[in-house]
Protein backbone atom coordinates (compact mmCIF):
# COMPACT_ATOMS: atom_id res chain seq x y z
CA UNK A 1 4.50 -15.46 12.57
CA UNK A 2 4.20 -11.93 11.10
CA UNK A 3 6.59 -11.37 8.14
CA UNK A 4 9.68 -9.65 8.48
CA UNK A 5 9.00 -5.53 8.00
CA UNK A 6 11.23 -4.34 5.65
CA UNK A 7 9.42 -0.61 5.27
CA UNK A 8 11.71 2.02 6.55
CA UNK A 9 14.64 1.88 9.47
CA UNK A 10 14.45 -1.22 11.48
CA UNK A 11 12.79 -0.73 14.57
CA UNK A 12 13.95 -1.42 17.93
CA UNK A 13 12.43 -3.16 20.93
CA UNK A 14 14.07 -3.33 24.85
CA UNK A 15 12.44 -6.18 26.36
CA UNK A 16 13.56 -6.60 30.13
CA UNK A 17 13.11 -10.46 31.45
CA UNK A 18 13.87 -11.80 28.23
CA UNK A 19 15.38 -15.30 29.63
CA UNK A 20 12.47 -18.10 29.58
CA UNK A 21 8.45 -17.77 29.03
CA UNK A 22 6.60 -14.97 28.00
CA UNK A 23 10.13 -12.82 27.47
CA UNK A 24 11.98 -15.71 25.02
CA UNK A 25 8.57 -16.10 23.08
CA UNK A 26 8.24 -11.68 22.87
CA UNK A 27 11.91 -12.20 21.69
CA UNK A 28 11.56 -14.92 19.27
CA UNK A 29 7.83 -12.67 17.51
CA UNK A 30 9.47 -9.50 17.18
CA UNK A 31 12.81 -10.72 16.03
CA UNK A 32 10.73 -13.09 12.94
CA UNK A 33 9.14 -9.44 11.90
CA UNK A 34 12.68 -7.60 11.52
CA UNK A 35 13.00 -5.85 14.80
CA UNK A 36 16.08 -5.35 16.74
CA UNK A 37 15.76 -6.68 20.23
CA UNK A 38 17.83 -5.27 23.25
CA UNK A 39 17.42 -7.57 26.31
CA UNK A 40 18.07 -6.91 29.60
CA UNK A 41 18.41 -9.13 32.58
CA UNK A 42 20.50 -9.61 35.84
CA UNK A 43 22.57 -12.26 33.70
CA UNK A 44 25.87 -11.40 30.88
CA UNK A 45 24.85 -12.27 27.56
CA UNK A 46 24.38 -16.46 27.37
CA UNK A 47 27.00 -17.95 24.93
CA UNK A 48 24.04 -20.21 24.50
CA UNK A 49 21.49 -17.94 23.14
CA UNK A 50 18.51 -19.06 21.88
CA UNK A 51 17.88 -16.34 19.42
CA UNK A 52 20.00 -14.49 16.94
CA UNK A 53 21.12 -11.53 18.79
CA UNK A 54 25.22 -10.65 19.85
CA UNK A 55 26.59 -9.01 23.37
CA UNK A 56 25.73 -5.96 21.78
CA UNK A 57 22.32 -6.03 21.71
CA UNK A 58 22.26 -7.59 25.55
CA UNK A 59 21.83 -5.10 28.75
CA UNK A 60 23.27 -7.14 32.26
CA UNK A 61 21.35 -4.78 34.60
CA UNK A 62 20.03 -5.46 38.68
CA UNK A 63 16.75 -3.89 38.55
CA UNK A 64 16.36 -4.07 41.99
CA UNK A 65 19.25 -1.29 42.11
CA UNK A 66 17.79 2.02 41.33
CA UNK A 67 21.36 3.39 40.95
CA UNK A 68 22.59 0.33 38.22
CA UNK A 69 18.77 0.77 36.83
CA UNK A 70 19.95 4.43 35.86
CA UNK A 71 23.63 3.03 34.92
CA UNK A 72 21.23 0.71 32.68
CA UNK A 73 19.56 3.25 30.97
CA UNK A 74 22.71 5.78 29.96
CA UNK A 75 24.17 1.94 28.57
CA UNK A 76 20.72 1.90 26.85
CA UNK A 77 20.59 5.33 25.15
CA UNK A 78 24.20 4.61 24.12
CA UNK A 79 22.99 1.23 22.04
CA UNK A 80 20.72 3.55 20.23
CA UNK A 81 22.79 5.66 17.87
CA UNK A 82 19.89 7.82 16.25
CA UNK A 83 18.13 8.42 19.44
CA UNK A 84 15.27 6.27 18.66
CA UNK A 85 13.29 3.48 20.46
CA UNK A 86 10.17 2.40 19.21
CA UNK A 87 9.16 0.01 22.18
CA UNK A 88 9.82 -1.12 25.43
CA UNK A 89 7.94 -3.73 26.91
CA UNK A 90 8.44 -3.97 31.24
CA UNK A 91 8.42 -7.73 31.70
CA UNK A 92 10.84 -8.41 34.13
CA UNK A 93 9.29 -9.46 37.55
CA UNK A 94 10.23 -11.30 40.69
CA UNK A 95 7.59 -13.36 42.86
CA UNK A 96 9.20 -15.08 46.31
CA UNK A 97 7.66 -18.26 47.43
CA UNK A 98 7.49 -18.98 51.02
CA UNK A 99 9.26 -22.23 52.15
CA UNK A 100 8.38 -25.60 50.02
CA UNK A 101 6.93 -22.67 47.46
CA UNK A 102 4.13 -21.44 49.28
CA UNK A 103 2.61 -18.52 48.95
CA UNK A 104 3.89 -15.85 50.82
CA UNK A 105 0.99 -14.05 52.27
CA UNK A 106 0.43 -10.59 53.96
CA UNK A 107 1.31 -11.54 57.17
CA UNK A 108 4.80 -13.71 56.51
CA UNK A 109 6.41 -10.88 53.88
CA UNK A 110 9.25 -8.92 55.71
CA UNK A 111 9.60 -5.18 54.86
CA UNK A 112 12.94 -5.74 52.62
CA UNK A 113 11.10 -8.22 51.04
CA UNK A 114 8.29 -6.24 49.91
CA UNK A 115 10.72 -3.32 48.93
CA UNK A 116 12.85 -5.60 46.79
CA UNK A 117 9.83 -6.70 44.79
CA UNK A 118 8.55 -3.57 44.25
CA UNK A 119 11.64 -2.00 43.17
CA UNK A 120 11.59 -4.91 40.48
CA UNK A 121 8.11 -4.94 39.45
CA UNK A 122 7.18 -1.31 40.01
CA UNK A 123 9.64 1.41 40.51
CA UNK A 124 11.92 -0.59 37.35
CA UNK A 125 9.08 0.07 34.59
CA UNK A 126 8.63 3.55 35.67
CA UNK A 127 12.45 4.19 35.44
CA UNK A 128 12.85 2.86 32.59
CA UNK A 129 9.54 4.66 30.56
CA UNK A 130 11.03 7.95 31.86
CA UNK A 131 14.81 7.80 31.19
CA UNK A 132 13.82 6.25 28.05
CA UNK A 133 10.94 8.95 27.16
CA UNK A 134 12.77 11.26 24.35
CA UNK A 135 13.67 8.15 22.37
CA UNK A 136 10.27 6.80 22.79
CA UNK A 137 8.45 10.69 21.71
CA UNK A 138 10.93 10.56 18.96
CA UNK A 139 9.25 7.69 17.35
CA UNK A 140 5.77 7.62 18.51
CA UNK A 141 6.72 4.06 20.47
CA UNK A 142 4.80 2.00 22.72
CA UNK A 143 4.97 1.03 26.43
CA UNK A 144 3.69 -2.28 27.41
CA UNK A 145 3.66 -3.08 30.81
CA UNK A 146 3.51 -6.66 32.21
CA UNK A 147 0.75 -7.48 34.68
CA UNK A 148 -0.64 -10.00 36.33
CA UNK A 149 -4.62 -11.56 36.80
CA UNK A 150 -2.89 -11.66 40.14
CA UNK A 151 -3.02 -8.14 40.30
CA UNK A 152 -6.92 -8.21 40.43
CA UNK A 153 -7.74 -11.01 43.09
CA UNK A 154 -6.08 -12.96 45.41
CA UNK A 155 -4.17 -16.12 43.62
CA UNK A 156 -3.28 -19.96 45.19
CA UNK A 157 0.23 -19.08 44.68
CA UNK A 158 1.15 -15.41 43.55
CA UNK A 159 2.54 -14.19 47.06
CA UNK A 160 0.91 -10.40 48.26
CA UNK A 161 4.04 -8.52 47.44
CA UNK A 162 3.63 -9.99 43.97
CA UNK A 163 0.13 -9.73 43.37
CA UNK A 164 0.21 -6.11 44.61
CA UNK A 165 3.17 -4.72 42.65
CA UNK A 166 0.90 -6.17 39.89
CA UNK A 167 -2.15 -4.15 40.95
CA UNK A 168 0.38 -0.96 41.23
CA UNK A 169 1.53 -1.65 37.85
CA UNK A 170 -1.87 -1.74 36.07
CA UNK A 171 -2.51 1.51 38.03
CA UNK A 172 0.49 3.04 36.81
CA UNK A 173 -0.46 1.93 33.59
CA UNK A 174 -3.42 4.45 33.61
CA UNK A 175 -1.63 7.08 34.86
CA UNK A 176 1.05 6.55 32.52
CA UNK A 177 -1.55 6.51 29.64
CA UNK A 178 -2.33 10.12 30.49
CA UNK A 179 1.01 11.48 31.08
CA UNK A 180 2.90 10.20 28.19
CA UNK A 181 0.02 10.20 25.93
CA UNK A 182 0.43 13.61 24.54
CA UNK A 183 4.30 13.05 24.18
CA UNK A 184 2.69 10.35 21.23
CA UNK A 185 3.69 7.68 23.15
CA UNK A 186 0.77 5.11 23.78
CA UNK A 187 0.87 2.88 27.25
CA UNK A 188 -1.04 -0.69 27.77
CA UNK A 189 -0.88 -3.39 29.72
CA UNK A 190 -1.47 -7.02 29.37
CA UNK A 191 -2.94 -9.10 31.77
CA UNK A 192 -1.53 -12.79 31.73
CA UNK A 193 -3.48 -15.61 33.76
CA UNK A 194 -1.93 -19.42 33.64
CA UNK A 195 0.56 -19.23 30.92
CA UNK A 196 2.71 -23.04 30.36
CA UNK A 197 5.95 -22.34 31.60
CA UNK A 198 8.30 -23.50 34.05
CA UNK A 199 7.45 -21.28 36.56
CA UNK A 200 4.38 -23.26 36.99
CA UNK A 201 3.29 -23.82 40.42
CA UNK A 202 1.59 -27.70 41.41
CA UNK A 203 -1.99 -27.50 41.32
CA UNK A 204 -1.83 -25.25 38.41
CA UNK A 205 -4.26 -28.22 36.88
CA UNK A 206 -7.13 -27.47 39.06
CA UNK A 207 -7.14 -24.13 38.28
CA UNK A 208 -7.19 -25.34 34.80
CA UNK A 209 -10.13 -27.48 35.68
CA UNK A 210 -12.52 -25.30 37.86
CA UNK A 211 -11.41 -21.90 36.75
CA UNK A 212 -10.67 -21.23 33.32
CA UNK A 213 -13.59 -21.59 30.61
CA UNK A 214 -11.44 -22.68 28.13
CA UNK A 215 -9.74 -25.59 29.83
CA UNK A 216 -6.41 -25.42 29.29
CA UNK A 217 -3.33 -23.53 29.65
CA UNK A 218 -1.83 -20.63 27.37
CA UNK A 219 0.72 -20.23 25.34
CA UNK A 220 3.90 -17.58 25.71
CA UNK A 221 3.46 -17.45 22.28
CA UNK A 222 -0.23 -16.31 22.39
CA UNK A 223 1.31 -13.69 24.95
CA UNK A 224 3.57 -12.29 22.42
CA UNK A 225 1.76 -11.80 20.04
CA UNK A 226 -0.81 -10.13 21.98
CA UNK A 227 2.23 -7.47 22.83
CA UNK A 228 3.24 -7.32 19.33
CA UNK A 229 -0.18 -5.92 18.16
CA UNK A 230 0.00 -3.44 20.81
CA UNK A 231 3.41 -2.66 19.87
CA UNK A 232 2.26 -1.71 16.11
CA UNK A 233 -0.02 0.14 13.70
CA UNK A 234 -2.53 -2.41 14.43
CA UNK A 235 -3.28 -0.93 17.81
CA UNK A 236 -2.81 2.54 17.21
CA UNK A 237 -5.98 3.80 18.86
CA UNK A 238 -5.37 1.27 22.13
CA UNK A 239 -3.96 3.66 24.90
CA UNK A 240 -4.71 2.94 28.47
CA UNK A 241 -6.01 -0.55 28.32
CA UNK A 242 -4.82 -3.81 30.18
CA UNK A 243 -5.38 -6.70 28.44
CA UNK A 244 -6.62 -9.95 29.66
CA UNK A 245 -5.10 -13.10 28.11
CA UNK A 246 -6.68 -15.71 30.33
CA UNK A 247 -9.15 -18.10 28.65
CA UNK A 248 -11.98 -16.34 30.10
CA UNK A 249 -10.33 -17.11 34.09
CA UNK A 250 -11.13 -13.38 34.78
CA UNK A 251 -14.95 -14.11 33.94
């Protein structure tokens, strides 16, 4: 784990779909080095929280309402005292299944449906990056947005609302990189293939198998700290890029 930073004000992450996976692992990494983490997440704070964080630094927000999204964000700018957030990663996603957890293709997704995810996966990272912009400028912070190896080819499972919300977001990403860019504020992506969590779908294993080069699931934690790195000095001349973490499945 890195060690704690103790060099200046402590610096402050807002992670949205904190709950489970790749979101309790980001929690867990920057929390070891020092930062404060603000969560957000259609659920009040859990009583039974996992990490060492109070109400205070937990956001209950729909992000599939535009209007609570912008409720969200005044809540947000009111959490941060000195006007001053120094990342905000966009993890938060929804993916419906069809029935027995199917994928839901092309032709089954109703409208509502596909406007539902979107407004999740899309229109909530955009919100958020702009509402949240001066307190971002004001410390040269970092936007990392969550995408998807779905997002680049049709997968077994990922349903096409999913999968292109996914491609939307990477494409965002870009554009994003060249907006906000000369506000100081650098933009990336990461790309996440088959990470071991419990969103796992059956017959994850033969992807596993035939797929993936090096034969075996990730990690959330090799997620986070992937998102870490691009949320620090480290990567300070990575703007723009999406990031596969896949074992090579991409290849």
């Amino acid at each position: 784990m890195p060690s704690p930073d103790h060099n200046g004000p402590r610096r402050t992450l807002l992670l949205t779909g904190a709950s489970r996976g790749i979101g309790h692992a980001t929690v867990k990494r920057f929390s070891a080095a020092g930062w404060r983490v603000i969560t957000c997440s259609r659920h009040g704070f859990p009583e039974n929280c996992p990490w060492e964080a109070g109400p205070e630094d937990h956001i209950q927000v729909d992000l599939a309402d535009p209007a609570n999204t912008e409720e969200a964000i005044a809540e947000i700018k009111n959490r941060l005292p000195d006007g001053k957030l120094h990342a905000l990663v966009n993890n938060a996603a929804i993916s419906p299944k069809a029935a027995g957890g199917t994928r839901l293709s092309a032709i089954a997704t109703e409208v509502k449906t596909w406007q539902h995810v979107f407004q999740v996966n899309f229109f909530a990272p955009i919100m958020l990056a702009r509402g949240l912009m001066e307190e971002l400028k004001a410390t040269h912070g970092s936007v990392v947005n969550v995408t998807s190896i779905a997002g680049s080819r049709v997968h077994p499972f990922a349903g096409a609302a999913y999968a292109t919300s996914k491609a939307a977001l990477a494409a965002l990403t870009r554009e994003m990189a060249a907006d906000f860019g000369p506000l100081g504020i650098r933009v990336n992506a990461i790309a996440p293939g088959e990470i071991d969590t419990s969103i796992l779908s059956p017959g994850t294993d033969k992807i596993v198998e035939q797929q993936i080069p090096m034969h075996r699931l990730g990690t959330p934690d090799e997620v986070a700290k992937i998102v870490y790195v691009l949320c620090t000095e480290t990567s300070s001349y990575v703007h723009g890029a999406e990031i596969h973490i896949n074992g090579g499945q991409h290849v």
